[in-house]
PDB file of N, CA and C in Angstrom:
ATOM      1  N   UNK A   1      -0.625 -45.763 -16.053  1.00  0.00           N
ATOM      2  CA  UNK A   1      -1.037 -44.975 -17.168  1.00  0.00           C
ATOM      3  C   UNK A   1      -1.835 -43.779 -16.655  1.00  0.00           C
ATOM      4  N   UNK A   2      -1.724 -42.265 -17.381  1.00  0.00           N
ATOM      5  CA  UNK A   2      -2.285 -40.981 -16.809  1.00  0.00           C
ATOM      6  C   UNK A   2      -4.194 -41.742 -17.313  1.00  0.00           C
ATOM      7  N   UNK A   3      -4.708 -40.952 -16.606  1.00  0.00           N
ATOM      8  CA  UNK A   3      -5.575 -41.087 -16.443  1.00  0.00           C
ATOM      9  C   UNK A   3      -6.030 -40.113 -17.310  1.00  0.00           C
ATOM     10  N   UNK A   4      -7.419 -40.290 -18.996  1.00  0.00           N
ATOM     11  CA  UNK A   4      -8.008 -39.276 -19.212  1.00  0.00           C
ATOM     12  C   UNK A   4      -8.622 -38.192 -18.592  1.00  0.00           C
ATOM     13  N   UNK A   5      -8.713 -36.787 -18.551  1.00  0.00           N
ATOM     14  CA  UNK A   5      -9.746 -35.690 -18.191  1.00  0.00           C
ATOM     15  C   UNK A   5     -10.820 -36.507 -18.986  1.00  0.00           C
ATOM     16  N   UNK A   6     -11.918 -36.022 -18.271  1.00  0.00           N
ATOM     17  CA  UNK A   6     -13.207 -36.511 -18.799  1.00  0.00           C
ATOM     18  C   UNK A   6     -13.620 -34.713 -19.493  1.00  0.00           C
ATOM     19  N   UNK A   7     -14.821 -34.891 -20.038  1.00  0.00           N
ATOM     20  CA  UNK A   7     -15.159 -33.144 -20.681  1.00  0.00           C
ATOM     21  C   UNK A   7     -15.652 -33.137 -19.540  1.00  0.00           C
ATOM     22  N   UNK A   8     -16.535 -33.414 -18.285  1.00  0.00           N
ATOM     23  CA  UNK A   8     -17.438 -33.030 -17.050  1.00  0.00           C
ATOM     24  C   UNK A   8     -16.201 -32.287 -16.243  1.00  0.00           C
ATOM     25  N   UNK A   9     -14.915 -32.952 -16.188  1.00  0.00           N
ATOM     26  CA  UNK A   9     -14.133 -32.449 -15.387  1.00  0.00           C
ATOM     27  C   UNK A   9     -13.360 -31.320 -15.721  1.00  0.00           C
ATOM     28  N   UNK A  10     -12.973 -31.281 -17.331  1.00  0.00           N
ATOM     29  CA  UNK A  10     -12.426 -30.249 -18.300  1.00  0.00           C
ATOM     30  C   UNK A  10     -13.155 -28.906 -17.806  1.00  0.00           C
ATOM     31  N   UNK A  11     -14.517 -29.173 -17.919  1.00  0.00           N
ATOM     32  CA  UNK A  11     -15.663 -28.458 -18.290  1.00  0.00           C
ATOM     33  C   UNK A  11     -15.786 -27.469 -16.762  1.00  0.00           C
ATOM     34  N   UNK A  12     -15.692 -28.350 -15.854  1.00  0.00           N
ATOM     35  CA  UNK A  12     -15.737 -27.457 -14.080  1.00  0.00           C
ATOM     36  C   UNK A  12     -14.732 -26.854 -14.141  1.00  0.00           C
ATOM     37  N   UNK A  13     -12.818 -27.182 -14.558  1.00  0.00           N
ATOM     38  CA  UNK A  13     -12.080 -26.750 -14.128  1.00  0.00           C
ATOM     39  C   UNK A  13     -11.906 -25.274 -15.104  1.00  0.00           C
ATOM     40  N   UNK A  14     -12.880 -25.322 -15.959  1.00  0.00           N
ATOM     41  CA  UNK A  14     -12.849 -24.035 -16.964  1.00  0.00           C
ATOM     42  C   UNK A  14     -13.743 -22.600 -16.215  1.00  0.00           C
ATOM     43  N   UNK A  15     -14.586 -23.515 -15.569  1.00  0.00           N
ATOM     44  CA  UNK A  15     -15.666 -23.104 -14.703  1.00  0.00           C
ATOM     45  C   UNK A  15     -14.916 -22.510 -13.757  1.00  0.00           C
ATOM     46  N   UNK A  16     -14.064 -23.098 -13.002  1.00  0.00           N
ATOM     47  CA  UNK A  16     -13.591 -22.325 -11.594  1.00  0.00           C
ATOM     48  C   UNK A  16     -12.447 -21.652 -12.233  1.00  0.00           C
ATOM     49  N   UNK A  17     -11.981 -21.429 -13.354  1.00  0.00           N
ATOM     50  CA  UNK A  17     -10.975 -20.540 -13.833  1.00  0.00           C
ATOM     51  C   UNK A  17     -11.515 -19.521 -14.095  1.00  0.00           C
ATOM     52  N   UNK A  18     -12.637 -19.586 -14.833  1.00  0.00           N
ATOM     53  CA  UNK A  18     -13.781 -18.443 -14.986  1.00  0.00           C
ATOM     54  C   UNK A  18     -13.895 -17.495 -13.484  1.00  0.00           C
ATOM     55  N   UNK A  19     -14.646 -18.361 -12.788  1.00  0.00           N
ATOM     56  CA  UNK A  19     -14.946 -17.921 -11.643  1.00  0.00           C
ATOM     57  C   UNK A  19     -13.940 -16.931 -11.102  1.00  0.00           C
ATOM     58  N   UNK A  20     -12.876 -17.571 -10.826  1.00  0.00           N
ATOM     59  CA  UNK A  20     -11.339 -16.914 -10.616  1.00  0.00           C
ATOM     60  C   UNK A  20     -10.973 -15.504 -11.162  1.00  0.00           C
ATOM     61  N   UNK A  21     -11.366 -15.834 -12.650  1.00  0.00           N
ATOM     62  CA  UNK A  21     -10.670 -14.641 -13.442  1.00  0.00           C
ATOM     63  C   UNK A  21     -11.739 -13.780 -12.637  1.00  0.00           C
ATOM     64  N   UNK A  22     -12.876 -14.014 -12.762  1.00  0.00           N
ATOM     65  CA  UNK A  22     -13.998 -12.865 -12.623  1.00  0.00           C
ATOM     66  C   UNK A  22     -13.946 -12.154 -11.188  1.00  0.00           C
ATOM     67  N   UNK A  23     -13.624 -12.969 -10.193  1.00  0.00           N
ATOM     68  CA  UNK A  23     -13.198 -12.287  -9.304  1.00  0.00           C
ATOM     69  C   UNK A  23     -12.019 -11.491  -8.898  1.00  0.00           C
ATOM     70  N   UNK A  24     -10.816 -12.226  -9.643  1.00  0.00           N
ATOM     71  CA  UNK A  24     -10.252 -10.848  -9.969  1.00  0.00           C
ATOM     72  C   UNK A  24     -10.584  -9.556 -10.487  1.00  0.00           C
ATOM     73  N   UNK A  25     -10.798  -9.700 -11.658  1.00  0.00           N
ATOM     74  CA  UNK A  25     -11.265  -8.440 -12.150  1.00  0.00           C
ATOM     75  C   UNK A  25     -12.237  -7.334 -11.224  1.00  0.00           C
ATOM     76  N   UNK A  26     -13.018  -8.081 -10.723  1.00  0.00           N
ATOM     77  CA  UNK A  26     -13.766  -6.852  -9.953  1.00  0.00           C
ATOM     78  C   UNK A  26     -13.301  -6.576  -8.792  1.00  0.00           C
ATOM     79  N   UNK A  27     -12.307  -7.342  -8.309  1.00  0.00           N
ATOM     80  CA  UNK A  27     -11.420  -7.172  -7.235  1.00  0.00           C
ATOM     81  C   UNK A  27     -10.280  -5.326  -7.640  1.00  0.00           C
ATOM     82  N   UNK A  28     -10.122  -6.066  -8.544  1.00  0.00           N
ATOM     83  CA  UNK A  28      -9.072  -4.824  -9.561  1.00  0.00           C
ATOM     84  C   UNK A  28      -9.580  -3.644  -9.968  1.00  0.00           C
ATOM     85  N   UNK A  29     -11.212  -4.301 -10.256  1.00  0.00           N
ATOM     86  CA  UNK A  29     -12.415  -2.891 -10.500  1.00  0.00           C
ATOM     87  C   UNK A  29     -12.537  -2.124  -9.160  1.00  0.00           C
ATOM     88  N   UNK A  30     -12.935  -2.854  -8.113  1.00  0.00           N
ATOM     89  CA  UNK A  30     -12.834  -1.967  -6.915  1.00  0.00           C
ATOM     90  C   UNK A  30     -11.700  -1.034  -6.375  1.00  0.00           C
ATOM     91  N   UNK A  31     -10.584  -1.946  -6.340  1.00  0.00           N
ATOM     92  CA  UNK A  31      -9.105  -0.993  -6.381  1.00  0.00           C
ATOM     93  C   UNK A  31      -9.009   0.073  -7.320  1.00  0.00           C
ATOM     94  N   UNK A  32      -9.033   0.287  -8.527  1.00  0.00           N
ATOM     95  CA  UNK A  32      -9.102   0.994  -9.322  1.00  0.00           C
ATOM     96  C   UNK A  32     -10.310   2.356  -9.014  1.00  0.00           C
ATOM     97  N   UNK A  33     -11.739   1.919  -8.122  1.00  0.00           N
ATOM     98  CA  UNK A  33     -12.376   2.878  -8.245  1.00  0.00           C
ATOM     99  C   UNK A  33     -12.253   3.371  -6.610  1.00  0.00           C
ATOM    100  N   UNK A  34     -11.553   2.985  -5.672  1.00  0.00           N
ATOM    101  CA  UNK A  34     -10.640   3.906  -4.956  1.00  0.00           C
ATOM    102  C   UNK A  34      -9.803   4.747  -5.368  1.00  0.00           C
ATOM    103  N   UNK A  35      -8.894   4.393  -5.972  1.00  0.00           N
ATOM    104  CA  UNK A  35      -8.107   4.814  -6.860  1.00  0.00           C
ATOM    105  C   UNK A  35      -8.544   6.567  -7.237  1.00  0.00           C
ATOM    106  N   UNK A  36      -9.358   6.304  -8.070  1.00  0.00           N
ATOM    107  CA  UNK A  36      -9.731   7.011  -8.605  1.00  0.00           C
ATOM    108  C   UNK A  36     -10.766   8.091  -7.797  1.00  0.00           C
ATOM    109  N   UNK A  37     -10.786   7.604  -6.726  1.00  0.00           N
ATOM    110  CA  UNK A  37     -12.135   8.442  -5.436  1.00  0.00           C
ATOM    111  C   UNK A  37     -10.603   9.314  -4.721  1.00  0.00           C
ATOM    112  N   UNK A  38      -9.397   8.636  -4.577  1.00  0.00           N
ATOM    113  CA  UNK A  38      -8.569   8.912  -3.799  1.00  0.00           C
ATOM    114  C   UNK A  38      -7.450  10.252  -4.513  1.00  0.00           C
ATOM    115  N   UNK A  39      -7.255  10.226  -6.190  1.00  0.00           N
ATOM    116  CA  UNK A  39      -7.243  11.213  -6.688  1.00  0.00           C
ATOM    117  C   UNK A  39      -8.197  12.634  -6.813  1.00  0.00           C
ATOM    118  N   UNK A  40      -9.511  11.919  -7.330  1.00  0.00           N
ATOM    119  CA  UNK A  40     -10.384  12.946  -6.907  1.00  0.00           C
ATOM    120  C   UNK A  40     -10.247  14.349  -5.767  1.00  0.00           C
ATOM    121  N   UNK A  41     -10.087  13.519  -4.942  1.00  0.00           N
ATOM    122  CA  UNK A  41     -10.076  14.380  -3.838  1.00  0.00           C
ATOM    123  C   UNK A  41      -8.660  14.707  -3.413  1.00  0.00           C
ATOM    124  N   UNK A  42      -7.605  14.244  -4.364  1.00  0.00           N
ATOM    125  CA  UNK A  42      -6.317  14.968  -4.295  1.00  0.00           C
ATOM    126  C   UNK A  42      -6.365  16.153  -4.798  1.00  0.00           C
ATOM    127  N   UNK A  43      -7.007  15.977  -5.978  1.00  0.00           N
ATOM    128  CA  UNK A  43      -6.992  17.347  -7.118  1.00  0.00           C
ATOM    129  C   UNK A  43      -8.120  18.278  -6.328  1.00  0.00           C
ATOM    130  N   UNK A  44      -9.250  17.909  -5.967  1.00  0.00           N
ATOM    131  CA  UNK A  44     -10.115  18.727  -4.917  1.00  0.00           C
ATOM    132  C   UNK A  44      -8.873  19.500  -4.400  1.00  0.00           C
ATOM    133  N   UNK A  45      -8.015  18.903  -3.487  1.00  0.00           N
ATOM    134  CA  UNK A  45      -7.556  19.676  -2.482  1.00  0.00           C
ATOM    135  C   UNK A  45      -6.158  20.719  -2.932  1.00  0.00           C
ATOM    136  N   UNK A  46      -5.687  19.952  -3.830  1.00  0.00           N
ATOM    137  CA  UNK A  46      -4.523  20.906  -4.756  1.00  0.00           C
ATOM    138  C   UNK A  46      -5.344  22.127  -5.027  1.00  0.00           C
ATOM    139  N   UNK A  47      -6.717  21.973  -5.741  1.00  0.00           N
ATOM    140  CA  UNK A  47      -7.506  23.075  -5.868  1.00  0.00           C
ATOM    141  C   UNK A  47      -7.730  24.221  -5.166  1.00  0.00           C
ATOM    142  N   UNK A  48      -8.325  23.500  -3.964  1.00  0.00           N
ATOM    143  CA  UNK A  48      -8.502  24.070  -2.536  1.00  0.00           C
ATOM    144  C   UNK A  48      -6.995  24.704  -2.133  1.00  0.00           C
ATOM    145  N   UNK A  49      -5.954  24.103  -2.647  1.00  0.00           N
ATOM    146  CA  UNK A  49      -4.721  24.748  -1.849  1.00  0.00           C
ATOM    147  C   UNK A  49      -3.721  25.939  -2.791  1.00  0.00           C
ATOM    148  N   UNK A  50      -4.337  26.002  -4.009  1.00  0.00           N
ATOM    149  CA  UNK A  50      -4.210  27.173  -5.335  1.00  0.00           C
ATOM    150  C   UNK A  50      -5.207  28.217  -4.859  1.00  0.00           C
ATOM    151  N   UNK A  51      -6.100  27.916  -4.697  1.00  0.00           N
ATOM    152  CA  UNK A  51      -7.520  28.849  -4.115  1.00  0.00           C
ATOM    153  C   UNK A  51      -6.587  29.746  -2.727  1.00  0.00           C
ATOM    154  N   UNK A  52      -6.287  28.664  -2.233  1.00  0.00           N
ATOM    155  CA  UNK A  52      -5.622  29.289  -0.923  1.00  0.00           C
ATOM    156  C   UNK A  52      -5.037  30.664  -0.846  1.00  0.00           C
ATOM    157  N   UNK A  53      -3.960  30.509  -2.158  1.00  0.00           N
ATOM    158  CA  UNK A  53      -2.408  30.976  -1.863  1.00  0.00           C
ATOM    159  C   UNK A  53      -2.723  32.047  -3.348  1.00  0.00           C
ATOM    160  N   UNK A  54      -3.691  31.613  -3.909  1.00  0.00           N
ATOM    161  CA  UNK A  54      -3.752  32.653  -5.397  1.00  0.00           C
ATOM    162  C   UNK A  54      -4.400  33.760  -5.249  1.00  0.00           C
ATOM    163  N   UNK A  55      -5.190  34.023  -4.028  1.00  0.00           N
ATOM    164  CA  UNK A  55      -5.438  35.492  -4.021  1.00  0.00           C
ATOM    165  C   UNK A  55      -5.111  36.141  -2.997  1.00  0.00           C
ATOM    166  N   UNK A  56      -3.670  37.153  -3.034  1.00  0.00           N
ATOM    167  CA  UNK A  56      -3.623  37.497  -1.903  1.00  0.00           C
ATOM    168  C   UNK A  56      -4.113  38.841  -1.282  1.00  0.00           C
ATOM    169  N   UNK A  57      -5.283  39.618  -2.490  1.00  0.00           N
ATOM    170  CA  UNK A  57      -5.167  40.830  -1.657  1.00  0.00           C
ATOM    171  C   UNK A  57      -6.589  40.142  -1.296  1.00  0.00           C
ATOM    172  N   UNK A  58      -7.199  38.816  -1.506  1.00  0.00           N
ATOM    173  CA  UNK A  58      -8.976  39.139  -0.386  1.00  0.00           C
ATOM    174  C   UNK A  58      -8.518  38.222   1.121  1.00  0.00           C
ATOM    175  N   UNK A  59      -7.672  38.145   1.453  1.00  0.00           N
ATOM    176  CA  UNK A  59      -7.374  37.326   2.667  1.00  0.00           C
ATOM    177  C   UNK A  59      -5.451  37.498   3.220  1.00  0.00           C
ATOM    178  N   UNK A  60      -6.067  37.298   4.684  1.00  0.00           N
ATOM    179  CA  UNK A  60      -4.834  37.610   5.244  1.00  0.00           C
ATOM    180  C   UNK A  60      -4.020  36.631   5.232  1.00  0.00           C
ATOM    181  N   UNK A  61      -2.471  36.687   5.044  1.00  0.00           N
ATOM    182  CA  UNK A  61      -1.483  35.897   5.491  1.00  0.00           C
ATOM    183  C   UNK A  61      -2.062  35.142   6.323  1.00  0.00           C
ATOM    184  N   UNK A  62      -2.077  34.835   7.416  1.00  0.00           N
ATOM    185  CA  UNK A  62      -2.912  34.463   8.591  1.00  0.00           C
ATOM    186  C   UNK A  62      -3.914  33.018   8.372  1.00  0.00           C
ATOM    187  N   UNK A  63      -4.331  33.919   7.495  1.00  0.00           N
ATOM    188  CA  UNK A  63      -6.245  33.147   7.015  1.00  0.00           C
ATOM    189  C   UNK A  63      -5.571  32.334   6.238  1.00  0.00           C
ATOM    190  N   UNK A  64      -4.824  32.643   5.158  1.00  0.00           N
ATOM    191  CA  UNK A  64      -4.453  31.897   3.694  1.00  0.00           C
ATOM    192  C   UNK A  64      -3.496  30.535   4.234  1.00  0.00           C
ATOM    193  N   UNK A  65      -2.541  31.354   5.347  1.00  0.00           N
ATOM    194  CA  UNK A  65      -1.481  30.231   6.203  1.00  0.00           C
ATOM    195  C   UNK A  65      -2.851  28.997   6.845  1.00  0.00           C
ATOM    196  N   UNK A  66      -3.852  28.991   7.233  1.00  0.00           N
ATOM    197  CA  UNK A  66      -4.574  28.702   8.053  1.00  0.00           C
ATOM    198  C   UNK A  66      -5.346  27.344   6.896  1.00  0.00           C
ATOM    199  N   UNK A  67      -6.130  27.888   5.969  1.00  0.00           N
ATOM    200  CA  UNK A  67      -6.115  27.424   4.487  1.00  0.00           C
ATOM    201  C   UNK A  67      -5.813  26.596   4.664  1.00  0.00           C
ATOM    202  N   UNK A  68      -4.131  26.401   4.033  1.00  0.00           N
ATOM    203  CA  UNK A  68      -3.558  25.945   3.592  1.00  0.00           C
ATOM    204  C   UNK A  68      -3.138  24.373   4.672  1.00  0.00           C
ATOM    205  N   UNK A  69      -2.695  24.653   5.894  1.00  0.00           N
ATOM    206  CA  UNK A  69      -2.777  23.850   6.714  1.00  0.00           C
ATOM    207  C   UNK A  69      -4.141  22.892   6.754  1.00  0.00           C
ATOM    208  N   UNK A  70      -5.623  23.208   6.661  1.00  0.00           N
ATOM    209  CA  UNK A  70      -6.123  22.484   6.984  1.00  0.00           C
ATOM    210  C   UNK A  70      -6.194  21.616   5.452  1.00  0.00           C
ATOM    211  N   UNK A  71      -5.803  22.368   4.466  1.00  0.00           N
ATOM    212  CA  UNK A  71      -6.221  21.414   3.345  1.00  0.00           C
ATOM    213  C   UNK A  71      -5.077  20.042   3.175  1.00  0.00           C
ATOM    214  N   UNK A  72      -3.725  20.771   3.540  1.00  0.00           N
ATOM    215  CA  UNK A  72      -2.438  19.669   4.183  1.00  0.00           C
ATOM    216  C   UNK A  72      -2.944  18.982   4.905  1.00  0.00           C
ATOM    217  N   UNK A  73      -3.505  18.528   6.007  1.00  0.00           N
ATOM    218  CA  UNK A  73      -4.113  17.848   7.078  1.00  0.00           C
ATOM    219  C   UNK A  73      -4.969  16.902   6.324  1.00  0.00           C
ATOM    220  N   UNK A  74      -6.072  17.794   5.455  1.00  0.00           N
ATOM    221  CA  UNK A  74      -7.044  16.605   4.533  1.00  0.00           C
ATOM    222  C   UNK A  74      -6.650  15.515   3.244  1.00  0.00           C
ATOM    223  N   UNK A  75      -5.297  16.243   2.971  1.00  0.00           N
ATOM    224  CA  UNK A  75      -4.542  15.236   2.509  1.00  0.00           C
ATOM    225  C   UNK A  75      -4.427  14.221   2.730  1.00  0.00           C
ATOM    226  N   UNK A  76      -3.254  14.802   4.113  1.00  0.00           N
ATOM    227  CA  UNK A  76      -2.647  13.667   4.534  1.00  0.00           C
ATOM    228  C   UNK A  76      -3.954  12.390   4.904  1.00  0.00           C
ATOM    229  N   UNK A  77      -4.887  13.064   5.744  1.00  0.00           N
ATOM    230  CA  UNK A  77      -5.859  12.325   6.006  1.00  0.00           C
ATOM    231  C   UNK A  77      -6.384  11.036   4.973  1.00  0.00           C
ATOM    232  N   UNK A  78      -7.003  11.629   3.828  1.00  0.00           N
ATOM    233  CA  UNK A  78      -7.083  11.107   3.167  1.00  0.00           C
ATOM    234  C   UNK A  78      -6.047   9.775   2.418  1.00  0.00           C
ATOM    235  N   UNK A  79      -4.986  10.358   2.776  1.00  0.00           N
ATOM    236  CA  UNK A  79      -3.757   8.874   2.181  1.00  0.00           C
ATOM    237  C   UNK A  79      -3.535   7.829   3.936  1.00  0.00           C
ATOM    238  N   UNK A  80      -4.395   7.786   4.674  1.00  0.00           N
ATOM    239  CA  UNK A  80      -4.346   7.117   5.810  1.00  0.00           C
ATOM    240  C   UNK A  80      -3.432   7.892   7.039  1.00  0.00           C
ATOM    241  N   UNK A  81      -2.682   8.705   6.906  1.00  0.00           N
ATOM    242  CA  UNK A  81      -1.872   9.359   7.438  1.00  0.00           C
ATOM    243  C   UNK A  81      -2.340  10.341   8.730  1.00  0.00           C
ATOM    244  N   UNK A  82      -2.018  10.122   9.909  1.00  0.00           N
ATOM    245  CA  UNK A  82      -2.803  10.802  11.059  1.00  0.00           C
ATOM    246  C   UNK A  82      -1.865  12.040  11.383  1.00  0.00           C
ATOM    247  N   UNK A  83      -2.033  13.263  10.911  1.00  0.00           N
ATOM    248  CA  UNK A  83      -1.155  14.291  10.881  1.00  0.00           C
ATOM    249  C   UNK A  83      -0.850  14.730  12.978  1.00  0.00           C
ATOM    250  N   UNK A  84      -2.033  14.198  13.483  1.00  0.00           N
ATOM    251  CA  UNK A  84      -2.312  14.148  14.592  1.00  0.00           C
ATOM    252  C   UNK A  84      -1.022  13.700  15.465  1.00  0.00           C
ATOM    253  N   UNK A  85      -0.417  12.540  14.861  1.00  0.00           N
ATOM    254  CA  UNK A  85       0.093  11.300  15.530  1.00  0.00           C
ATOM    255  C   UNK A  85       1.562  11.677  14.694  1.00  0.00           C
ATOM    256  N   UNK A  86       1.609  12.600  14.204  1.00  0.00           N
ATOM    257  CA  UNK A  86       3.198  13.279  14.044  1.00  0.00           C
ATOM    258  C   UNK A  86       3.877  13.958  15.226  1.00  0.00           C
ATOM    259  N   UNK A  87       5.334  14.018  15.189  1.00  0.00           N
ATOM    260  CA  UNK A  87       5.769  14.638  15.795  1.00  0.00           C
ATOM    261  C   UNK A  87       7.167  15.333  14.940  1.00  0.00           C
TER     262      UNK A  87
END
């Protein structure tokens, strides 16, 4: 014959489901506020790379080409990507 749950045992296994959920969630909270640090500084750099290329009579081809590369580089950087370690 199954054996009753007792409420003491009901009562823990609600407990470590709790526990569970809750660590998910802030698991998901942390991902999410990368996330959101890792856009940040996408749109920073889209910024940075409109800034670049949108004015061309205060800077030279040269300078603006130059720009633009390092803000590509901080990209990539930023998504783990070692622009370094390309070929």
């Amino acid at each position: 014959m199954a054996r009753e749950t007792t409420h003491d045992e009901r009562l823990r296994d609600l407990e470590a489901e709790a526990f569970r959920t809750g660590r998910t969630l802030a698991e998901h909270s942390e991902q999410l506020k990368t996330i959101s640090e890792q856009q940040q500084t996408a749109f920073r750099n889209v910024d940075s790379l409109a800034d670049a290329i949108g004015a061309p009579g205060d800077r030279s081809i040269t300078q603006r080409l130059d720009t633009i590369e390092r803000v590509l580089f901080a990209l990539a950087r930023a998504q783990g990507i070692n622009p370094d370690n390309l070929s």
